[in-house]
PDB file of N, CA and C in Angstrom:
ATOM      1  N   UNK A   1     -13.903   9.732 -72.753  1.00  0.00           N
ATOM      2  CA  UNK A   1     -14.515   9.770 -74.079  1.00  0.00           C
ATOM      3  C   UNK A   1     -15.587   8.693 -74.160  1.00  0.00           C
ATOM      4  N   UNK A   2     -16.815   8.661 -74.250  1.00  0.00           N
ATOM      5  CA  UNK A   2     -18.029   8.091 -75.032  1.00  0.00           C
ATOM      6  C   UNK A   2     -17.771   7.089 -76.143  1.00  0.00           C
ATOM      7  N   UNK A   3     -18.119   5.592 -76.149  1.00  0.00           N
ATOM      8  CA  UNK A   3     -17.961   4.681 -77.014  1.00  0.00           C
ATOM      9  C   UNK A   3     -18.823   5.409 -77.959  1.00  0.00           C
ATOM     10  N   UNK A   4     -18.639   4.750 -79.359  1.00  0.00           N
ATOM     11  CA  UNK A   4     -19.278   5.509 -80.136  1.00  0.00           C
ATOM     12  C   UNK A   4     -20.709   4.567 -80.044  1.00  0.00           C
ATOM     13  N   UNK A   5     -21.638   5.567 -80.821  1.00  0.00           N
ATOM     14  CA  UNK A   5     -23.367   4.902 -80.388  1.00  0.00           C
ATOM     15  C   UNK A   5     -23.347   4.248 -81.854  1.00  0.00           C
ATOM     16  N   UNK A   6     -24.509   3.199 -81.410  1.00  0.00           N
ATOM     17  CA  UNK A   6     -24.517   2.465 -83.146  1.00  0.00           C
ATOM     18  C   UNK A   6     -26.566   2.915 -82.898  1.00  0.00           C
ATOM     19  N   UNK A   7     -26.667   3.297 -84.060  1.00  0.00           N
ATOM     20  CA  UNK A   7     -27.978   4.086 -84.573  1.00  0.00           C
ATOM     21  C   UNK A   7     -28.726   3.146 -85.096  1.00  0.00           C
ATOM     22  N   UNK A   8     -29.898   2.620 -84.767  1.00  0.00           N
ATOM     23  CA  UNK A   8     -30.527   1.795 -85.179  1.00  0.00           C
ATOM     24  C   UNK A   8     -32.432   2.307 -85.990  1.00  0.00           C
ATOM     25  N   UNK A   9     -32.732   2.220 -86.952  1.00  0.00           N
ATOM     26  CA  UNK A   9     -34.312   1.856 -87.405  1.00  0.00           C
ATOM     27  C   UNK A   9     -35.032   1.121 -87.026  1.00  0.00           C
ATOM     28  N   UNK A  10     -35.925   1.175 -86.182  1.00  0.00           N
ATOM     29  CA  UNK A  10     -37.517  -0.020 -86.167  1.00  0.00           C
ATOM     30  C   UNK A  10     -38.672   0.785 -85.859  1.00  0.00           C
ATOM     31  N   UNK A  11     -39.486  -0.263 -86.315  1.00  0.00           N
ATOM     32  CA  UNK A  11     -40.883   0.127 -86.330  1.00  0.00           C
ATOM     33  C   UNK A  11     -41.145  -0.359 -85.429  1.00  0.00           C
ATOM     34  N   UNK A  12     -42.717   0.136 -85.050  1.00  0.00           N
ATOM     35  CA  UNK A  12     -43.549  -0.378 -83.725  1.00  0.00           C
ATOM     36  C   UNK A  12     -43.688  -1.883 -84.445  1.00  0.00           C
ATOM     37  N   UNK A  13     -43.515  -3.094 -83.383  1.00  0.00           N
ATOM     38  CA  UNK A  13     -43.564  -4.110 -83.067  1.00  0.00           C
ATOM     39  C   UNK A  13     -42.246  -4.797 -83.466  1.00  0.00           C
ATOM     40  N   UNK A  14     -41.626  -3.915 -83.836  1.00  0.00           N
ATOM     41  CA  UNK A  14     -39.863  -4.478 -84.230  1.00  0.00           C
ATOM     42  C   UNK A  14     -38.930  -4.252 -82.729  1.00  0.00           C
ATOM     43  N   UNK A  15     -37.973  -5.303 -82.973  1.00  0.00           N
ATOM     44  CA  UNK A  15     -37.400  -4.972 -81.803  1.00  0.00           C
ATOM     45  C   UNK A  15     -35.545  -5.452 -82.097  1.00  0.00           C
ATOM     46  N   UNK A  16     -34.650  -5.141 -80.700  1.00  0.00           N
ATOM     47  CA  UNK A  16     -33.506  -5.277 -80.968  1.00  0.00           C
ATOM     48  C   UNK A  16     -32.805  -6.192 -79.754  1.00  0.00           C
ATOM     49  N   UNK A  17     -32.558  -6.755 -80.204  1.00  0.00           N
ATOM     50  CA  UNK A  17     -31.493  -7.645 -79.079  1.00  0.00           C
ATOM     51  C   UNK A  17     -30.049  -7.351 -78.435  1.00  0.00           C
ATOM     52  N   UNK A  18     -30.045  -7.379 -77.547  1.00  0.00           N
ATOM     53  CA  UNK A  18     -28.508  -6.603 -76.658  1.00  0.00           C
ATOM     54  C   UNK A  18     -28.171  -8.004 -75.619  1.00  0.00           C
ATOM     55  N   UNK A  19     -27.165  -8.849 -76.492  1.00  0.00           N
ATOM     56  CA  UNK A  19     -26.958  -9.979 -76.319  1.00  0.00           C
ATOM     57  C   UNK A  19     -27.707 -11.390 -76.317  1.00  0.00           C
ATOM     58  N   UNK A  20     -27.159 -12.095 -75.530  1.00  0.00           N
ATOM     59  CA  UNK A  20     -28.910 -12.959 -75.437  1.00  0.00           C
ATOM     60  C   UNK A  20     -29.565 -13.221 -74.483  1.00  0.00           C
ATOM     61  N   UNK A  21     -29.810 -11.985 -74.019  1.00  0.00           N
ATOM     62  CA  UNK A  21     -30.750 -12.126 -72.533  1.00  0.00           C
ATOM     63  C   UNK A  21     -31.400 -11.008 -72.762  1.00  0.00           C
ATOM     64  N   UNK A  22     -31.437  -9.751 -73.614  1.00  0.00           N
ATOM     65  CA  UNK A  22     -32.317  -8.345 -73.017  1.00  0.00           C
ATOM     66  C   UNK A  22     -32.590  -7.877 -74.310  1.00  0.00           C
ATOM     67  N   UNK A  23     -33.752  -7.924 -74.469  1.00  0.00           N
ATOM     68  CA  UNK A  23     -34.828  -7.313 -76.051  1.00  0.00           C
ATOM     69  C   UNK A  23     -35.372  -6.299 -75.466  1.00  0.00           C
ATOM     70  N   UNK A  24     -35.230  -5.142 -76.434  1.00  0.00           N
ATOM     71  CA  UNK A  24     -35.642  -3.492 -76.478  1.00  0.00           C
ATOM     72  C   UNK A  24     -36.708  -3.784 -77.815  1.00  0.00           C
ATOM     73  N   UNK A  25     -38.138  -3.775 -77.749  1.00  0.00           N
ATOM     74  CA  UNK A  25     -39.149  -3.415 -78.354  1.00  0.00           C
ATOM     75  C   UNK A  25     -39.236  -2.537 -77.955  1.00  0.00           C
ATOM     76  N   UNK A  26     -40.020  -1.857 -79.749  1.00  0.00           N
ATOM     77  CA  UNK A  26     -41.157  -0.665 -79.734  1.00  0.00           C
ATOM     78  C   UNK A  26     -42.220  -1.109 -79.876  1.00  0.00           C
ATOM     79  N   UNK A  27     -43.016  -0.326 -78.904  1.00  0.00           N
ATOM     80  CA  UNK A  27     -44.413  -0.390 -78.786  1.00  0.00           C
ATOM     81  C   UNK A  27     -45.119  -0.427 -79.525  1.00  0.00           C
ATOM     82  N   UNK A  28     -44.495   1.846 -79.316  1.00  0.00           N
ATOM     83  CA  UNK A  28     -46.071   2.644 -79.879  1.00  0.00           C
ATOM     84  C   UNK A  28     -44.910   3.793 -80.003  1.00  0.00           C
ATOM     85  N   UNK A  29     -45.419   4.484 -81.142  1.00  0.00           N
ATOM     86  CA  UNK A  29     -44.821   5.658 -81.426  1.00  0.00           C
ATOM     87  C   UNK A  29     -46.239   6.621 -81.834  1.00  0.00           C
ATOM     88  N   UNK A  30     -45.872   7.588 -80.983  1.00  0.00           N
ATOM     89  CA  UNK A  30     -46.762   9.077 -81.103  1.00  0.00           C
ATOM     90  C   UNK A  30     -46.023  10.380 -80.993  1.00  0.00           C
ATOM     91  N   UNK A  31     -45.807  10.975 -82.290  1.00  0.00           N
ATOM     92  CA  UNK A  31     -45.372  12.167 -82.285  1.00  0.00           C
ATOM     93  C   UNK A  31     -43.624  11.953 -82.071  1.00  0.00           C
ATOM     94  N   UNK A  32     -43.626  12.761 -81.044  1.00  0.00           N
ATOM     95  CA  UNK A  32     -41.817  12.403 -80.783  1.00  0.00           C
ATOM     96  C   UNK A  32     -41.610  11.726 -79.435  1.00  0.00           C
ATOM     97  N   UNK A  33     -42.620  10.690 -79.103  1.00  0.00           N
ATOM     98  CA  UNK A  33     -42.424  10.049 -77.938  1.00  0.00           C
ATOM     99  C   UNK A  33     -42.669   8.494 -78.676  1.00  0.00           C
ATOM    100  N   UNK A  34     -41.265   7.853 -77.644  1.00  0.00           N
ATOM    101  CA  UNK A  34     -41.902   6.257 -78.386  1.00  0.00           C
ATOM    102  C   UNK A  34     -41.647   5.561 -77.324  1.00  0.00           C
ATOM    103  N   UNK A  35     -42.892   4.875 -77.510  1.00  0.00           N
ATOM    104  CA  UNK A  35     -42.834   3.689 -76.153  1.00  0.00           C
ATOM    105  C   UNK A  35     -42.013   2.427 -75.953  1.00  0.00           C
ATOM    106  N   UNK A  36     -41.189   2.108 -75.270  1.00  0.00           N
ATOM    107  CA  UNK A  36     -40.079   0.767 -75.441  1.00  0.00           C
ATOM    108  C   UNK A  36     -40.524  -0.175 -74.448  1.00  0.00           C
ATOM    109  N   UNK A  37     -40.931  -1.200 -74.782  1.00  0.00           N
ATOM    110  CA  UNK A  37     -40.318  -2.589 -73.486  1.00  0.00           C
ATOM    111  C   UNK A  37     -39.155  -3.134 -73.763  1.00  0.00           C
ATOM    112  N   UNK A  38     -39.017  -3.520 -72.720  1.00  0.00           N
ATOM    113  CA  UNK A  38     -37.334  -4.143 -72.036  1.00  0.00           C
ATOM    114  C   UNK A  38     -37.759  -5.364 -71.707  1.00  0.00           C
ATOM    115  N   UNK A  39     -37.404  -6.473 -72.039  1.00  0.00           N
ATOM    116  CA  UNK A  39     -37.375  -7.586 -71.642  1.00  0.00           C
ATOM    117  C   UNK A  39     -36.109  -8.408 -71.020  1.00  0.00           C
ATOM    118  N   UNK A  40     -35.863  -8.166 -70.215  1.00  0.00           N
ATOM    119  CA  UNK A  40     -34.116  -8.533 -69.003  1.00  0.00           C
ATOM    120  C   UNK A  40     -34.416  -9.062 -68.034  1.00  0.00           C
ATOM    121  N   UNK A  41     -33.367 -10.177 -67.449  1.00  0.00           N
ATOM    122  CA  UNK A  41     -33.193 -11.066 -66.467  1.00  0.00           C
ATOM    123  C   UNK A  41     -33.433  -9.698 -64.763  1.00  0.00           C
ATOM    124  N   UNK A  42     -34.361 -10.079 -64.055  1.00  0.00           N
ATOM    125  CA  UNK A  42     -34.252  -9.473 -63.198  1.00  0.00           C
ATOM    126  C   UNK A  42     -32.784  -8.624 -62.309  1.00  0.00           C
ATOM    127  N   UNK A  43     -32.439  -9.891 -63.031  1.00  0.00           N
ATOM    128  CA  UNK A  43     -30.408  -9.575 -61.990  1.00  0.00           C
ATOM    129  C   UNK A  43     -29.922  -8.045 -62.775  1.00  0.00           C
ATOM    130  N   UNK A  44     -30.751  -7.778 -63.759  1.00  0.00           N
ATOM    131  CA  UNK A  44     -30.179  -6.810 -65.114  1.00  0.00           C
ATOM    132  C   UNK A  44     -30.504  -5.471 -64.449  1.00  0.00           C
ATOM    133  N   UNK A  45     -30.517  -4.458 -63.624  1.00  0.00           N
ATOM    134  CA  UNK A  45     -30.958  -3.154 -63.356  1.00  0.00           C
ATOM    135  C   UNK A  45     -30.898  -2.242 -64.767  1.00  0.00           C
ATOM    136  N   UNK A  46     -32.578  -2.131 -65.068  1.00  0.00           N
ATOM    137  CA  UNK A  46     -33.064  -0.810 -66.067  1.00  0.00           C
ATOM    138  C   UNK A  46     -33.501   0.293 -65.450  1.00  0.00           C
ATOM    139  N   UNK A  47     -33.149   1.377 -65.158  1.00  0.00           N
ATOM    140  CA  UNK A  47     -33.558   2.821 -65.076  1.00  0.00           C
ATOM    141  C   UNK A  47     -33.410   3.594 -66.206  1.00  0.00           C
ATOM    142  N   UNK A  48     -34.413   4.823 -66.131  1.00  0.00           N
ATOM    143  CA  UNK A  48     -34.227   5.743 -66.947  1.00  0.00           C
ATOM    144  C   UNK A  48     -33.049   6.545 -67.300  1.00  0.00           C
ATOM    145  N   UNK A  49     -32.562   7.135 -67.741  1.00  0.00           N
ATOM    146  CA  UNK A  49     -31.320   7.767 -67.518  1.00  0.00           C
ATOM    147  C   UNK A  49     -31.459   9.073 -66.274  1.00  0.00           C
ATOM    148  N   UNK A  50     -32.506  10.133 -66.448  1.00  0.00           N
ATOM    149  CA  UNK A  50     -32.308  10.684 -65.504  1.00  0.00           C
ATOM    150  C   UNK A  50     -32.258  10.236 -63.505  1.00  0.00           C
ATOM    151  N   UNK A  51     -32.878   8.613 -63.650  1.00  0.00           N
ATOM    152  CA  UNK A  51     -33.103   8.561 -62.598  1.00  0.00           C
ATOM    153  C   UNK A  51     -32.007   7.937 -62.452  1.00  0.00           C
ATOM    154  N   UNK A  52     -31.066   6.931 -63.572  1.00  0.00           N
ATOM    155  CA  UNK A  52     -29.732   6.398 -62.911  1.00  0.00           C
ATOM    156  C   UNK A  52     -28.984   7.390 -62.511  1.00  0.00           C
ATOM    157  N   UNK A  53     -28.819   8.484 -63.361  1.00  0.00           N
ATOM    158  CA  UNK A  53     -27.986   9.985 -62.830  1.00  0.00           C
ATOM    159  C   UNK A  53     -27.983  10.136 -61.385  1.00  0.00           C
ATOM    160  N   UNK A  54     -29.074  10.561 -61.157  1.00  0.00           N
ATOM    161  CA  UNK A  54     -29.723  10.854 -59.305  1.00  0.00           C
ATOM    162  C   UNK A  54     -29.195   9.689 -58.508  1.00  0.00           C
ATOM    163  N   UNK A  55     -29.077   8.819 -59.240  1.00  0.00           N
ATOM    164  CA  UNK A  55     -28.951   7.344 -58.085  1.00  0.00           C
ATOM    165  C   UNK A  55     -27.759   7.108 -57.862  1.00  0.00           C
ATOM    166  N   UNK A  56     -26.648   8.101 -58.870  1.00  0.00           N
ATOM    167  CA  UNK A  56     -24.930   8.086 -58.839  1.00  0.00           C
ATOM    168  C   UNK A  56     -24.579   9.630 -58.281  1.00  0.00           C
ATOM    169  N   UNK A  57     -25.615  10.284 -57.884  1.00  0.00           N
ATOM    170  CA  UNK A  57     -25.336  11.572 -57.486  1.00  0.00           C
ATOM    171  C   UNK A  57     -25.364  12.754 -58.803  1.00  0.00           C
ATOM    172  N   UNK A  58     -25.273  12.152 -59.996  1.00  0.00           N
ATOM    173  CA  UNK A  58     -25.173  13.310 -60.818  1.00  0.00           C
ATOM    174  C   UNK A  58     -26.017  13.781 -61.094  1.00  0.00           C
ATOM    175  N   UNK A  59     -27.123  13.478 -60.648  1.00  0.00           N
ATOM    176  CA  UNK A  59     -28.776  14.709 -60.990  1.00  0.00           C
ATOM    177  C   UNK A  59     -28.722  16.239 -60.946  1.00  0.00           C
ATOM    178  N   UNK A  60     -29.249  17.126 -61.345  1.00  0.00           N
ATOM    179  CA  UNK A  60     -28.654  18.433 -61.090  1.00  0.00           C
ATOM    180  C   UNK A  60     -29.943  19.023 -59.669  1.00  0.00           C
ATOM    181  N   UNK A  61     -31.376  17.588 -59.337  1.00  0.00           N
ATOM    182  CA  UNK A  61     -31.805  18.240 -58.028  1.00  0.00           C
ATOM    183  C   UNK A  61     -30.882  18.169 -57.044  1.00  0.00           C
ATOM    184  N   UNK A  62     -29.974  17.341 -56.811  1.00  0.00           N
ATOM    185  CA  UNK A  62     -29.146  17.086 -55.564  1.00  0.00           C
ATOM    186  C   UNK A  62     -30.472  15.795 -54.485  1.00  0.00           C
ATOM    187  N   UNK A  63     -31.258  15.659 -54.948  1.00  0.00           N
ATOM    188  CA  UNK A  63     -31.957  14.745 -54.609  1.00  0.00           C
ATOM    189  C   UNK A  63     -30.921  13.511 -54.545  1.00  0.00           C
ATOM    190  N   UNK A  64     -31.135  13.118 -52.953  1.00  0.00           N
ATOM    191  CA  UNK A  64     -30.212  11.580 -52.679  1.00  0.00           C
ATOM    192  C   UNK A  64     -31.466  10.619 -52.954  1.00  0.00           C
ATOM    193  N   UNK A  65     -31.037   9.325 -53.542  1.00  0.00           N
ATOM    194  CA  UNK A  65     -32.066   8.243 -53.611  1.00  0.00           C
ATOM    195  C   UNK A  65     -30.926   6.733 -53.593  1.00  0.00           C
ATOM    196  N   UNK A  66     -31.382   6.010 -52.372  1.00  0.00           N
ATOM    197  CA  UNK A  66     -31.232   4.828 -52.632  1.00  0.00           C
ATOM    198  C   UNK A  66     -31.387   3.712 -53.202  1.00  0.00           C
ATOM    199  N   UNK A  67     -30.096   3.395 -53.725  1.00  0.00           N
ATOM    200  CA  UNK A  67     -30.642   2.340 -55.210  1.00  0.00           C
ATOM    201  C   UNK A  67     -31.499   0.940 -54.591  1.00  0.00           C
ATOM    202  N   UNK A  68     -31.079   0.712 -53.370  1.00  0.00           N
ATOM    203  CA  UNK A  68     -31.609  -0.750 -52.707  1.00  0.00           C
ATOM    204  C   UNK A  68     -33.635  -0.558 -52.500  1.00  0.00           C
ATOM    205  N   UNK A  69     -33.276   1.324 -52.245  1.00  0.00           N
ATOM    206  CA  UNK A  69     -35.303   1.018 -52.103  1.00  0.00           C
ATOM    207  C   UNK A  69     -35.553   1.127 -53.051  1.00  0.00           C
ATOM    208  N   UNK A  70     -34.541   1.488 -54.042  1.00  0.00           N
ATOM    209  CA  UNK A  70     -35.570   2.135 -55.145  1.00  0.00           C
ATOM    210  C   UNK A  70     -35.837   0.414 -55.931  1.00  0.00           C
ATOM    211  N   UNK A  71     -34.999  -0.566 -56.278  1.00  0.00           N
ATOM    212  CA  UNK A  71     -35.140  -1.872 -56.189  1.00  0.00           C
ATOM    213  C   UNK A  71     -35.966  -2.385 -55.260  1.00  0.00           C
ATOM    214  N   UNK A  72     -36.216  -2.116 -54.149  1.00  0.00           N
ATOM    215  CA  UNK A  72     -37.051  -3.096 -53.835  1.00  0.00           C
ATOM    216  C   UNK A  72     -38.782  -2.288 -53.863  1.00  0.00           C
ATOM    217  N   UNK A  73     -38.960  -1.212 -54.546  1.00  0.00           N
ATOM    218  CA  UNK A  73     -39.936  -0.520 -54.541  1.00  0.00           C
ATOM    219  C   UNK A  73     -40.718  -1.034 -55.960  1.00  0.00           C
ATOM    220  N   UNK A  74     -39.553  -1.096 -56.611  1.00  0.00           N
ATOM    221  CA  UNK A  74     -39.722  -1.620 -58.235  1.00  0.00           C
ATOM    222  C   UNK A  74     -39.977  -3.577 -57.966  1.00  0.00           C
ATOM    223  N   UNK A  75     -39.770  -4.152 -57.136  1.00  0.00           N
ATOM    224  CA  UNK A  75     -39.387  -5.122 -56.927  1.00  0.00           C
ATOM    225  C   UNK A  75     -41.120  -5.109 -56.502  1.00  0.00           C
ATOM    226  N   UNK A  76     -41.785  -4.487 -55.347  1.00  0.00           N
ATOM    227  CA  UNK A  76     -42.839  -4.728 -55.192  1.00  0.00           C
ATOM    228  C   UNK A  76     -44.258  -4.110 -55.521  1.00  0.00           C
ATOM    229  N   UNK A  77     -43.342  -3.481 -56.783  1.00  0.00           N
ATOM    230  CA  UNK A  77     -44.716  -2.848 -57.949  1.00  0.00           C
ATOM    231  C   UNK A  77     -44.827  -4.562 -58.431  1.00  0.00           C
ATOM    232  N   UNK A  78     -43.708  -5.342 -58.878  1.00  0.00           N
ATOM    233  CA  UNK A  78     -44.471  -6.462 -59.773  1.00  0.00           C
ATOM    234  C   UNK A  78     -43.616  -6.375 -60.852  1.00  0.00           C
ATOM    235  N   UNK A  79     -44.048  -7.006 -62.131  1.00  0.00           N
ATOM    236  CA  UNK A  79     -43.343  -6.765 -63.469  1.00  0.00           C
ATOM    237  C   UNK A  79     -44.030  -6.473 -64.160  1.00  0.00           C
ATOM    238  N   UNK A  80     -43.589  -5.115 -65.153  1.00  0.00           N
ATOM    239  CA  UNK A  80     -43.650  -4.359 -65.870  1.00  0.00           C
ATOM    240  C   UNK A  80     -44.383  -5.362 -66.957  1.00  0.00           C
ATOM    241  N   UNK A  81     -44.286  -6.749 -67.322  1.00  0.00           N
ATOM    242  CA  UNK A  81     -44.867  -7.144 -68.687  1.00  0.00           C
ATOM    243  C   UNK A  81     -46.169  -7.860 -68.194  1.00  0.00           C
ATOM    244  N   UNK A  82     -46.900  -7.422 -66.596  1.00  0.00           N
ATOM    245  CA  UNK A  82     -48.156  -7.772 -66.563  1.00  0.00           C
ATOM    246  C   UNK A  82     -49.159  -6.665 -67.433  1.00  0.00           C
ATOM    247  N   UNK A  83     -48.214  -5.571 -67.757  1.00  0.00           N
ATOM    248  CA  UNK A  83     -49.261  -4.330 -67.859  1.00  0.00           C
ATOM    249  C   UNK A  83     -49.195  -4.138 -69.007  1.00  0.00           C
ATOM    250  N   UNK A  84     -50.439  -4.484 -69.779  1.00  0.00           N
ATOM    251  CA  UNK A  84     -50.432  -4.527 -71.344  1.00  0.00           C
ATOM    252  C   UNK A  84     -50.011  -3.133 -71.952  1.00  0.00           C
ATOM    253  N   UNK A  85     -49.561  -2.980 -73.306  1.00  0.00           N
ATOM    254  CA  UNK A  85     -49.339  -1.720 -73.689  1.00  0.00           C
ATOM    255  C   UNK A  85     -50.513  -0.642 -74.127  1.00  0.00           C
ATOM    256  N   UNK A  86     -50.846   0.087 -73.578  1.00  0.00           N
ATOM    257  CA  UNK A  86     -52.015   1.604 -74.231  1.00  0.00           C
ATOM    258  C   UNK A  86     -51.704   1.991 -75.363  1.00  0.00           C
ATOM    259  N   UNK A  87     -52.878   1.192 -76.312  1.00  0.00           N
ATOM    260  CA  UNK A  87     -52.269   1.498 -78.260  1.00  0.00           C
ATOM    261  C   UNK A  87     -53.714   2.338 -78.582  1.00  0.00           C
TER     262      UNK A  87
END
């Protein structure tokens, strides 16, 4: 059974805290897409949901992916908060 979800409101430039190490801002909201940064201790692994799926086997491509390249692939893109947001 699924903890229950707690439902939250914000606006673009509002944001939410998930302890005291990892802030979920909104960006930018367009239409029914909204843009989030994550701000977390490197040690913290963020994926998307479909790609954590694939990375535990439950994807429905059957696509195998290793979590160590896929970390160190992400590891040598850089960090995500050099790249300003597209408003």
């Amino acid at each position: 059974m699924r903890e229950p979800v707690l439902v939250l409101t914000r606006k673009r430039s509002q944001s939410v805290m998930i302890g005291d190490d990892i802030e979920v801002s909104v960006l930018a909201v367009a239409g029914d897409k909204v843009r989030l940064g994550i701000s977390a201790p490197r040690s913290v692994p963020v994926y998307r949901t479909e790609i954590y799926l694939q990375m535990r086997g439950e994807g429905t491509s059957g696509a195998e992916v290793d979590v160590a390249e896929v970390d160190q692939a992400l590891s040598d893109l850089g960090s995500p908060r050099d790249v300003p947001p597209d408003d």
